[in-house]
C-alpha atoms as a PDB file:
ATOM      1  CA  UNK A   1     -27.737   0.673   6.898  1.00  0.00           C
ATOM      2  CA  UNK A   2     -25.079  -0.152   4.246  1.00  0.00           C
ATOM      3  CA  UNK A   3     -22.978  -3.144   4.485  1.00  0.00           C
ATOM      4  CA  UNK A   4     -19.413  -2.621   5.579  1.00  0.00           C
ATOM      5  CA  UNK A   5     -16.938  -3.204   2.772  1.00  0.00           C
ATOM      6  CA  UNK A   6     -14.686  -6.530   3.833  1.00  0.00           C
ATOM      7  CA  UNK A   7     -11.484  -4.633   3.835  1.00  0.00           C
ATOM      8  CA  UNK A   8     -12.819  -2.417   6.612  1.00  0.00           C
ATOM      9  CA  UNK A   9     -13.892  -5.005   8.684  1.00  0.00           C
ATOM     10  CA  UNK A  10     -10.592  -6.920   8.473  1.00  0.00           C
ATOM     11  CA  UNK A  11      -9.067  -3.642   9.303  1.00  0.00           C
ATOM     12  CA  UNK A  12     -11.605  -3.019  12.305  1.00  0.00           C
ATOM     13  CA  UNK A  13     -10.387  -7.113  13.439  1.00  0.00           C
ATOM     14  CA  UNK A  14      -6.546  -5.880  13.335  1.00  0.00           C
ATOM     15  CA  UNK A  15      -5.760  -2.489  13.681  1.00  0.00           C
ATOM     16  CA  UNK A  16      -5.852  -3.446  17.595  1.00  0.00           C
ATOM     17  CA  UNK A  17      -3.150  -6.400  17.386  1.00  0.00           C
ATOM     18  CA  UNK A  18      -1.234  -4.722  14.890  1.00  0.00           C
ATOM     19  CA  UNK A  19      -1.156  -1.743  17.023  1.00  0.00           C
ATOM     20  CA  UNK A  20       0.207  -4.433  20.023  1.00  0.00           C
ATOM     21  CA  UNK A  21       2.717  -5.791  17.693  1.00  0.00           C
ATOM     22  CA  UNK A  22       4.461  -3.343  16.162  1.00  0.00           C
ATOM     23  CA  UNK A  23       2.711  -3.646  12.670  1.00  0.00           C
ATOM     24  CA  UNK A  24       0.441  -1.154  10.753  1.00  0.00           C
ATOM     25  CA  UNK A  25      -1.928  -1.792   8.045  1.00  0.00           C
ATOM     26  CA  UNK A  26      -0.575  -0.498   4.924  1.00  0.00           C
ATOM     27  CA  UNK A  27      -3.381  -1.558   2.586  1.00  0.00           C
ATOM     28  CA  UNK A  28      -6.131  -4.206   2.253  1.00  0.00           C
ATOM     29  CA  UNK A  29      -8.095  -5.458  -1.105  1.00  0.00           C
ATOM     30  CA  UNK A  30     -10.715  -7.609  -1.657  1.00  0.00           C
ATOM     31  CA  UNK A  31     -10.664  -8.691  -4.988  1.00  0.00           C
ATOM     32  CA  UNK A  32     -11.946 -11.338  -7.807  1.00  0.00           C
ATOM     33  CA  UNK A  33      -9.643 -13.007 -10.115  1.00  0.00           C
ATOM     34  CA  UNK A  34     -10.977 -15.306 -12.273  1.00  0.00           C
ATOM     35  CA  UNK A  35     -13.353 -17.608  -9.930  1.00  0.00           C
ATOM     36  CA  UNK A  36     -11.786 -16.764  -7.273  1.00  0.00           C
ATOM     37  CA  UNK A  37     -12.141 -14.126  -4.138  1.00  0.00           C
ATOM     38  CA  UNK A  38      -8.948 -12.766  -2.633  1.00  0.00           C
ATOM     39  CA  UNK A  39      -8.546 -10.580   0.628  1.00  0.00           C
ATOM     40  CA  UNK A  40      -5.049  -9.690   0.415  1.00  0.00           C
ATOM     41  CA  UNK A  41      -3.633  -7.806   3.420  1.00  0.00           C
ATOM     42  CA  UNK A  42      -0.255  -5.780   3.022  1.00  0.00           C
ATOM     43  CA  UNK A  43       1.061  -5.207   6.871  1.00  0.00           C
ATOM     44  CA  UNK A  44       4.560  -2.890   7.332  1.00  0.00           C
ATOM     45  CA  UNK A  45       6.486  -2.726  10.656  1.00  0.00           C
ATOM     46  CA  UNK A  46       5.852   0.525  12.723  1.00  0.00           C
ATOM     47  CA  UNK A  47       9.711   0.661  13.448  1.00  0.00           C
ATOM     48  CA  UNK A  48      11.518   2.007  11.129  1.00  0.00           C
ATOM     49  CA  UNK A  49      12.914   2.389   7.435  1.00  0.00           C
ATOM     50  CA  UNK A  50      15.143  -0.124   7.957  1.00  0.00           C
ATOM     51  CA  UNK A  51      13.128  -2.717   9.142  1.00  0.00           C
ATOM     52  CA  UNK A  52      10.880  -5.369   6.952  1.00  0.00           C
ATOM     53  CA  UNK A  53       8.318  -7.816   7.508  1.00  0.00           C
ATOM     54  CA  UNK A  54       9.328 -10.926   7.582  1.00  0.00           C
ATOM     55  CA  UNK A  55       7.477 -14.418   6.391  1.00  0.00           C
ATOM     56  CA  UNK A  56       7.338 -15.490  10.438  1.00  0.00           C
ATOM     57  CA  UNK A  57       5.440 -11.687  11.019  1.00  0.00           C
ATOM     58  CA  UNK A  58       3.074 -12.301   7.944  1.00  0.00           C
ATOM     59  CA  UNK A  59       2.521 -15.377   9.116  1.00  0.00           C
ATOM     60  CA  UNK A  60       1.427 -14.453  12.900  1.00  0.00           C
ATOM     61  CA  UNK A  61      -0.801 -11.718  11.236  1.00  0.00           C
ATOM     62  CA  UNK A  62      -2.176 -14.179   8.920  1.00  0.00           C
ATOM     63  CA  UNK A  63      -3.102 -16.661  11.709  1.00  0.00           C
ATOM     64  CA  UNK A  64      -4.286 -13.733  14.007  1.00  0.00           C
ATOM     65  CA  UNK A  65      -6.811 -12.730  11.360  1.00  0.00           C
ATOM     66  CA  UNK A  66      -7.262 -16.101  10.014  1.00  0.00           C
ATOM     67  CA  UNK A  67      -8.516 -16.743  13.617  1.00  0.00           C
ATOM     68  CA  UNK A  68     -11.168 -13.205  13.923  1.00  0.00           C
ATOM     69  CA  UNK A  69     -12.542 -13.207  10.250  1.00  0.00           C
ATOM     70  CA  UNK A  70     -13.669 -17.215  11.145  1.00  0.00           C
ATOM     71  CA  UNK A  71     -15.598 -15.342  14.126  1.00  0.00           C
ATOM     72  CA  UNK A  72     -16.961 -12.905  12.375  1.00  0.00           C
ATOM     73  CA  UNK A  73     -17.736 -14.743   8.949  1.00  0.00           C
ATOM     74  CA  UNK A  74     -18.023 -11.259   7.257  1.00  0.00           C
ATOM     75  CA  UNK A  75     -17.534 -12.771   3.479  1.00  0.00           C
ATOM     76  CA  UNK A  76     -20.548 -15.390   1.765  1.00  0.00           C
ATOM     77  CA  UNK A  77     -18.363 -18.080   0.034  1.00  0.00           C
ATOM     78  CA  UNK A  78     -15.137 -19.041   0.091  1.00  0.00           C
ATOM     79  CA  UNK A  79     -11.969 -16.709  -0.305  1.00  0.00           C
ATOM     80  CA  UNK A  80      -8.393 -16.675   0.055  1.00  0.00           C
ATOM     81  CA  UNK A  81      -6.901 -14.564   2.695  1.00  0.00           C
ATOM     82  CA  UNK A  82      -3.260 -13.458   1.481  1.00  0.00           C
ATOM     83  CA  UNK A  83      -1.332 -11.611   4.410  1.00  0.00           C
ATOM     84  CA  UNK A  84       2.213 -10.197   2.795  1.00  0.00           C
ATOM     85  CA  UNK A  85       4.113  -7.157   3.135  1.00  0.00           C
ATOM     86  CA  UNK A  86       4.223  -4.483   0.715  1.00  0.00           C
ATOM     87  CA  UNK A  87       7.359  -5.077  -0.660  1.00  0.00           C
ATOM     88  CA  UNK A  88      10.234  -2.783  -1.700  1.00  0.00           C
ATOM     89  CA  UNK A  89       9.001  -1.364  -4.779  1.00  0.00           C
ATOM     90  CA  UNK A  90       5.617  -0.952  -2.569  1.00  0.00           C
ATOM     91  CA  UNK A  91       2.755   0.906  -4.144  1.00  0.00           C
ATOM     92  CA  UNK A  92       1.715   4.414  -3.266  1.00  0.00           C
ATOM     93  CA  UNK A  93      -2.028   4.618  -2.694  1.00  0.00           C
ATOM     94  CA  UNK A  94      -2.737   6.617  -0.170  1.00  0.00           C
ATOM     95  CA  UNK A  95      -1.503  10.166   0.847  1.00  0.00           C
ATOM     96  CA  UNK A  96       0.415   8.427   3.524  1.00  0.00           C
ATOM     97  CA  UNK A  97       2.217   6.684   1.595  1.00  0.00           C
ATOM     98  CA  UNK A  98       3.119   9.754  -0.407  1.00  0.00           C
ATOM     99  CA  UNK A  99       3.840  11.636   2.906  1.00  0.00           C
ATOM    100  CA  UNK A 100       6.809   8.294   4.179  1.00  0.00           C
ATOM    101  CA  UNK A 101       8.372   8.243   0.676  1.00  0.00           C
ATOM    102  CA  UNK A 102       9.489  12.073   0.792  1.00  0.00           C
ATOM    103  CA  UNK A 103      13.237  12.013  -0.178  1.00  0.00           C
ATOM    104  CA  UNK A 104      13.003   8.922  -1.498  1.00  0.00           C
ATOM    105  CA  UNK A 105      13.188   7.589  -5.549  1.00  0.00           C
ATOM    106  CA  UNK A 106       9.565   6.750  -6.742  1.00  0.00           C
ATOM    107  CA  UNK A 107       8.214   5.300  -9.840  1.00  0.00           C
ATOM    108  CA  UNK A 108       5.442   7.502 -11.290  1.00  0.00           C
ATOM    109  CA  UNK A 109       3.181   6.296 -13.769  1.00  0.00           C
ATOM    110  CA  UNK A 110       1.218   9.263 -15.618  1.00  0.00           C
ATOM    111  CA  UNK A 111      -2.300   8.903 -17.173  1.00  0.00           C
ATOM    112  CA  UNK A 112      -1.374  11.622 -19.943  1.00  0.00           C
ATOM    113  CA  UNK A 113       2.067  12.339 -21.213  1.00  0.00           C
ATOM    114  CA  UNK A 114       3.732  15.286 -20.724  1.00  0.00           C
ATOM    115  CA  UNK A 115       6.349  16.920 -22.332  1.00  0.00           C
ATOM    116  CA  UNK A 116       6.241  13.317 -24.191  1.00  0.00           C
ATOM    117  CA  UNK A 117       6.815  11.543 -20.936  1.00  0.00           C
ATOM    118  CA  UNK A 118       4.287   9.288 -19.253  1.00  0.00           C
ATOM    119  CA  UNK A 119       6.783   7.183 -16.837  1.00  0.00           C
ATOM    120  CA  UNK A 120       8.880   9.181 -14.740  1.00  0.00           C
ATOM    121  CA  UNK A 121      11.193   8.369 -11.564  1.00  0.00           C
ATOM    122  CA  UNK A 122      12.898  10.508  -9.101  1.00  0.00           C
ATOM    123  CA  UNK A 123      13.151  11.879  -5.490  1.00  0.00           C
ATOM    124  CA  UNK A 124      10.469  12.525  -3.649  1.00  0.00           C
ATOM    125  CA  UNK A 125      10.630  15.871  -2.576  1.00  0.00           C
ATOM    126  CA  UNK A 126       7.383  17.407  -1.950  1.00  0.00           C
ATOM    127  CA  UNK A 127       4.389  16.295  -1.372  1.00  0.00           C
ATOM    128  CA  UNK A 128       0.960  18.721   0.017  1.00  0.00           C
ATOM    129  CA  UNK A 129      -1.854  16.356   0.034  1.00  0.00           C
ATOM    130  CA  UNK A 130      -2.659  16.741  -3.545  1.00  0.00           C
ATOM    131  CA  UNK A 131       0.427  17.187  -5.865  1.00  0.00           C
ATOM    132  CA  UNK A 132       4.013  16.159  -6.072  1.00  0.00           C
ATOM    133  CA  UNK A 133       7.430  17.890  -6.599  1.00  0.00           C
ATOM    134  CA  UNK A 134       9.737  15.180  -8.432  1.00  0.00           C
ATOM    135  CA  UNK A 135      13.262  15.553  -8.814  1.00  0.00           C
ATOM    136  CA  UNK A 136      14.803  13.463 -11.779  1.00  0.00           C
ATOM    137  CA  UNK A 137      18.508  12.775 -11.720  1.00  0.00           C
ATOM    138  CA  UNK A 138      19.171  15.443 -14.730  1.00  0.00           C
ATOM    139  CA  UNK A 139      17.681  18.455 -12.101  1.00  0.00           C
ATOM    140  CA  UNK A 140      14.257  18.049 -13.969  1.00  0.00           C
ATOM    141  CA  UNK A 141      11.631  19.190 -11.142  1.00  0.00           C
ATOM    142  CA  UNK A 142       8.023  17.987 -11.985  1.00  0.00           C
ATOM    143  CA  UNK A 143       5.066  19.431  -9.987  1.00  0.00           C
ATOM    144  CA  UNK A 144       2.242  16.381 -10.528  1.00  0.00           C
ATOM    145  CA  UNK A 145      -1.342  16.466  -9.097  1.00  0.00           C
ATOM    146  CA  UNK A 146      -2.015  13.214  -7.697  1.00  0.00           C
ATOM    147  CA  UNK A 147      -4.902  13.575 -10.365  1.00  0.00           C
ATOM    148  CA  UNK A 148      -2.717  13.341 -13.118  1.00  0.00           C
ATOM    149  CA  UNK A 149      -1.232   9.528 -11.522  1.00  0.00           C
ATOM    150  CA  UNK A 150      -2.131   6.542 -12.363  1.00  0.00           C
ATOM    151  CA  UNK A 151       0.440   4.568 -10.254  1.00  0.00           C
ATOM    152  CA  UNK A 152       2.876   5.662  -7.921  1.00  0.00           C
ATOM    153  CA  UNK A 153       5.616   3.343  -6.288  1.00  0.00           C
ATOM    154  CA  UNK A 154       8.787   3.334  -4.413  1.00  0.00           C
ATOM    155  CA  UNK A 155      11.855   2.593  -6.704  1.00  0.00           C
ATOM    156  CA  UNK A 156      14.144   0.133  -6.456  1.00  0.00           C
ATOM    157  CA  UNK A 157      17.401   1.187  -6.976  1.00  0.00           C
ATOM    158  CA  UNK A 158      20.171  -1.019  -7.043  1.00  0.00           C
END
């Protein structure tokens, strides 16, 4: 039987109290930098658009898990657990993601150029599960395969 990865089991340890609280996982990584082992967990509030998690929620998540992954002891070595949430300009991993950003301005990052443009941010507009409509401020529509991007975020317009 394979190992479960350490980002599903911290998932497996929350999704219940997150579910309680009002929270939802919005991505977990477990990830070497330098020396050192990180589990980072990025937690969103279920409520609404409007709403953000605060440093009081990432801390009661933090404990909360701090608490279960002691339990279950899931990781050899030491680590640091990082609870946080994903932040305005937050990343676009999974479909999702792609699927609660419609209408909004996203940052997309292309692996290839086209039509000499590899960096390209508008609205949101389409999205089927595996390609993009994106509307640039000019009326440009691009149709994108998730394929063809390497990183997609929310924009922060100001």
């Amino acid at each position: 039987m394979a190992k479960k990865k350490v980002t599903d089991i911290a998932g497996e340890l929350l999704t219940p109290f997150l579910e309680e609280h009002g929270y939802e996982l919005y991505h977990a990584e477990f990830v070497k930098e330098g020396s050192d082992w990180f589990l980072r967990i990025y937690v969103d509030k279920t409520s609404g658009e409007d709403e953000y998690m605060s440093t009081e929620d990432c801390e009661i998540v933090s404990r909360y898990l701090s608490e279960k992954l002691d339990e279950a002891d899931p990781v050899e070595g030491n680590y640091y657990l990082e609870v946080s949430s994903p932040g305005l300009d937050r990343p676009l991993i999974k479909p999702e993601h792609y699927e609660k950003s419609l209408g909004k301005a996203v940052d997309i990052r292309l692996y290839r150029g086209i039509d000499g443009k590899k960096e390209i941010t508008g609205i949101l507009e389409e999205f089927d599960g595996e390609g993009i409509v994106l509307v640039e401020d000019d009326g440009r529509r691009w149709e994108l395969k998730l394929t063809d991007i390497a990183r997609g975020k929310r924009a922060v317009i100001l």
